[in-house]
Protein backbone atom coordinates (compact mmCIF):
# COMPACT_ATOMS: atom_id res chain seq x y z
CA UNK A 1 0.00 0.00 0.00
CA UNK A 2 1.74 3.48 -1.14
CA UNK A 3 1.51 6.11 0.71
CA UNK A 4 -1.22 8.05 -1.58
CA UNK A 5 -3.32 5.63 -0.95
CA UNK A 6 -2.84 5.81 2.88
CA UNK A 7 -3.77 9.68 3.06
CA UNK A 8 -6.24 9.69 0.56
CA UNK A 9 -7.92 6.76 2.69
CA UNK A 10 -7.95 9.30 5.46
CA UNK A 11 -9.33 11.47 3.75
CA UNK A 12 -12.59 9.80 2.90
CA UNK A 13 -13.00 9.94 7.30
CA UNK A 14 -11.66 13.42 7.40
CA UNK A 15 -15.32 15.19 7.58
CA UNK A 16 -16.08 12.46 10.22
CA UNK A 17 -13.44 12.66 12.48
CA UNK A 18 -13.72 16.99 12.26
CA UNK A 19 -17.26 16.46 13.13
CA UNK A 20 -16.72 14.24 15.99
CA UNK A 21 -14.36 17.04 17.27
CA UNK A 22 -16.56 19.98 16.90
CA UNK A 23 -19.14 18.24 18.80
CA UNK A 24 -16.50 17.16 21.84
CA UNK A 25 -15.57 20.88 21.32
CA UNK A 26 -19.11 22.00 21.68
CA UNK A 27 -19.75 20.15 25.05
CA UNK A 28 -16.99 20.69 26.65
CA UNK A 29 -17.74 24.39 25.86
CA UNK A 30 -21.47 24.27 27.03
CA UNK A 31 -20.31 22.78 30.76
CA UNK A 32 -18.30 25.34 30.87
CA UNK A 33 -20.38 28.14 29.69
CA UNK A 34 -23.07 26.89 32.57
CA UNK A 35 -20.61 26.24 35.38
CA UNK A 36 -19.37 29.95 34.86
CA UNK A 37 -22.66 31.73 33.86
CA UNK A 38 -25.19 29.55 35.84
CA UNK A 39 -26.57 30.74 38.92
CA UNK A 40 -25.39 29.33 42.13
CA UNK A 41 -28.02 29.09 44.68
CA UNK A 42 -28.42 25.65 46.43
CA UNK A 43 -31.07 24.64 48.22
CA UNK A 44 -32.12 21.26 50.42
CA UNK A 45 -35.01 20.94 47.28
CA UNK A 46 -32.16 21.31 45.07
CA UNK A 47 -29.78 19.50 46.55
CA UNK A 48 -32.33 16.26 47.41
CA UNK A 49 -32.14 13.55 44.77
CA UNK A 50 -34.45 13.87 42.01
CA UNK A 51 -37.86 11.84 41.15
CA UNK A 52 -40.41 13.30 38.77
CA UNK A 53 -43.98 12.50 38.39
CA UNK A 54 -46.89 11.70 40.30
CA UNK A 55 -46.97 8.99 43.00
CA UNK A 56 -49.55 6.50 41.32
CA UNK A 57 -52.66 5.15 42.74
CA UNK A 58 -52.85 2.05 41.19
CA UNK A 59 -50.58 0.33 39.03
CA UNK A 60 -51.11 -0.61 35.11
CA UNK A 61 -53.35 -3.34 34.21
CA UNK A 62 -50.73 -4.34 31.83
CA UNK A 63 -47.43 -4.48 29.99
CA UNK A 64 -46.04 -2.26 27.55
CA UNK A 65 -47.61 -3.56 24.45
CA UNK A 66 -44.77 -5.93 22.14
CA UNK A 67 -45.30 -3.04 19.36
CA UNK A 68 -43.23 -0.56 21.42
CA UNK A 69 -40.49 -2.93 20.98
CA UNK A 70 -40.94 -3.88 17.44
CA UNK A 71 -40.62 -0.48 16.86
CA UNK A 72 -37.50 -0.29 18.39
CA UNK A 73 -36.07 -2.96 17.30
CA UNK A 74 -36.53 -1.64 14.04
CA UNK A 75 -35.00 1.39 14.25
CA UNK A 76 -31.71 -0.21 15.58
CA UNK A 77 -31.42 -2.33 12.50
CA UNK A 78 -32.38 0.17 9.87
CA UNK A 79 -29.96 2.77 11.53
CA UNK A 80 -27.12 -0.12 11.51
CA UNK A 81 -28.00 -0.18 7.89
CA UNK A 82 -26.90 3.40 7.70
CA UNK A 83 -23.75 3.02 9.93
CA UNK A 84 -22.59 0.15 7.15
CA UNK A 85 -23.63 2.45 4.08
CA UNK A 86 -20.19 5.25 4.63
CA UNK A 87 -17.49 2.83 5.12
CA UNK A 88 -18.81 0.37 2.65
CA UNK A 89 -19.13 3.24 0.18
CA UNK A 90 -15.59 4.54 0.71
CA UNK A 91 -13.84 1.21 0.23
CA UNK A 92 -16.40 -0.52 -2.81
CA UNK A 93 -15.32 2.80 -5.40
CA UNK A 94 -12.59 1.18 -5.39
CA UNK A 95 -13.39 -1.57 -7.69
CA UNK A 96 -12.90 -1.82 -11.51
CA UNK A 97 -16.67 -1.71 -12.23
CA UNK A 98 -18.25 0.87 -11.40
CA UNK A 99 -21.70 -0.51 -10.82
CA UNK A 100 -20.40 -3.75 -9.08
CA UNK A 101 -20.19 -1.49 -5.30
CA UNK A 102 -24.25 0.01 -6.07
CA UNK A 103 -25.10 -3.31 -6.77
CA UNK A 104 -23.72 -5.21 -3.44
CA UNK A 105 -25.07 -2.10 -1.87
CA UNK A 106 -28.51 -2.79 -3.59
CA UNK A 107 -28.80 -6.45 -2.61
CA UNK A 108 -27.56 -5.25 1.23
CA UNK A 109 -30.37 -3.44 1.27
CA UNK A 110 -33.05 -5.64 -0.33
CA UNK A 111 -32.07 -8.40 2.37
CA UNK A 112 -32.81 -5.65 4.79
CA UNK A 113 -35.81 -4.25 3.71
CA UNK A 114 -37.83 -7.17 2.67
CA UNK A 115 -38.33 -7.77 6.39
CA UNK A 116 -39.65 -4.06 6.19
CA UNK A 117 -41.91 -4.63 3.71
CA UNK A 118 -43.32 -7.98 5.84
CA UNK A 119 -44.23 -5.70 8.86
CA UNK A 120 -46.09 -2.98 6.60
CA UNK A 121 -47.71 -5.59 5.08
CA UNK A 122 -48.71 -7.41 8.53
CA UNK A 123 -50.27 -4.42 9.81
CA UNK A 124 -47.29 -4.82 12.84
CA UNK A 125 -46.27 -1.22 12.44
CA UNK A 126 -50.48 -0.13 11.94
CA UNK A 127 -51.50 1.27 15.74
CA UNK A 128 -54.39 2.88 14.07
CA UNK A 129 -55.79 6.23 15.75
CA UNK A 130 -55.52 6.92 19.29
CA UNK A 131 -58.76 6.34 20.04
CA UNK A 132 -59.12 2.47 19.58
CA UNK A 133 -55.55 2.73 21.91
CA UNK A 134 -58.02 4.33 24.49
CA UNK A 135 -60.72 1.99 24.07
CA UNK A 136 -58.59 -0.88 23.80
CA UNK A 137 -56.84 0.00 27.24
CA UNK A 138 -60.05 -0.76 29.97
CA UNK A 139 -58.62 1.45 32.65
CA UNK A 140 -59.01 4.85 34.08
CA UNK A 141 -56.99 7.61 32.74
CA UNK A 142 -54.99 9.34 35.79
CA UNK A 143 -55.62 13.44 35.53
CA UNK A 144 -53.70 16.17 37.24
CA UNK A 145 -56.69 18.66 37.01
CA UNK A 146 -59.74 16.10 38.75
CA UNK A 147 -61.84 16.96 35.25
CA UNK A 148 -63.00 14.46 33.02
CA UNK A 149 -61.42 13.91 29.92
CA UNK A 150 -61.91 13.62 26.32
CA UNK A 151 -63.24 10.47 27.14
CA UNK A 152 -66.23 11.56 29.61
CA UNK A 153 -64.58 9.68 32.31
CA UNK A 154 -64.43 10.92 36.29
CA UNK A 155 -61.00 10.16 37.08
CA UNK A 156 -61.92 9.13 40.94
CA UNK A 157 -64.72 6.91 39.95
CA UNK A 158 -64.17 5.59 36.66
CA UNK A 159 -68.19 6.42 35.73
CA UNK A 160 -69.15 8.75 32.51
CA UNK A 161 -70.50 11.81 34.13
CA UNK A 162 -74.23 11.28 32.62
CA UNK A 163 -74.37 7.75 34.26
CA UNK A 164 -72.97 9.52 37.75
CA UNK A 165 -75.79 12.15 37.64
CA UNK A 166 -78.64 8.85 36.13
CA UNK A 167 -76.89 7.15 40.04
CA UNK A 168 -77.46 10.71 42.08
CA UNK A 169 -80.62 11.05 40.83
CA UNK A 170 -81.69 7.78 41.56
């Protein structure tokens, strides 16, 4: 391997590696900016470890649904796909044809997207609106405010407000 070859091979991760130090660069300079600039006023509330949200009064009726981590899973391998597109790129142009790098390229991502095309075509990615979600859920929806919802639901008994007044009246 010559030695052109060497730095032009560098060169092809050149944009990377100046991007990966701008953003180093730019964090570094943002905890510094806010341990100089930032106000300093501690407090026992500030100071106490933090928790957010609302203690609940009951728990879930159920899991997270699978879909949630379908989803997921999804996105890791498509965004692997992209990681392997740059390098692959980079070394394939290499290669007397032309067309022979776009075309392992295109079969790559055929073998990765026909499993794609099976979960659009299942319905697995399909949630629907967020309605039938609601529907589909058969418990009370906790509220901050005490008011019923979108859904006509009181959120300390559960009841539609018309069949609450139908019991009071009774």
């Amino acid at each position: 391997m010559s030695r052109r070859t060497e730095v032009r091979a560098l060169d092809d991760y050149l944009p990377i590696l100046t991007m990966i130090v701008l953003v180093v660069v730019f964090i570094a300079l943002s905890f510094i900016a806010s341990g100089l600039l930032g106000p300093r006023r501690p407090t026992t509330a500030k100071e106490a470890p933090y928790e957010c949200g609302i203690v609940p009064e009951f728990e879930p009726a159920e899991r997270f649904p699978v879909r949630f981590y379908l989803v997921a899973m999804t996105f890791i391998v498509l965004d692997v796909e992209i990681i392997f597109l740059y390098p692959f790129m980079t070394v394939m142009r290499d290669f007397a044809p032309a067309y022979y790098g776009l075309v392992a390229m295109g079969v790559f991502l055929l073998i990765l997207l026909v499993p794609f095309a099976y979960l659009l075509s299942t319905g697995a990615l399909d949630w629907g609106p967020i309605k039938s979600v609601t529907e589909h859920a058969g418990q009370k929806v906790l509220r901050a405010s005490g008011a019923p919802g979108a859904d006509g639901l009181d959120p300390a008994t559960g009841q539609k407000e018309k069949e609450k007044e139908e019991e009071e009246a009774a």
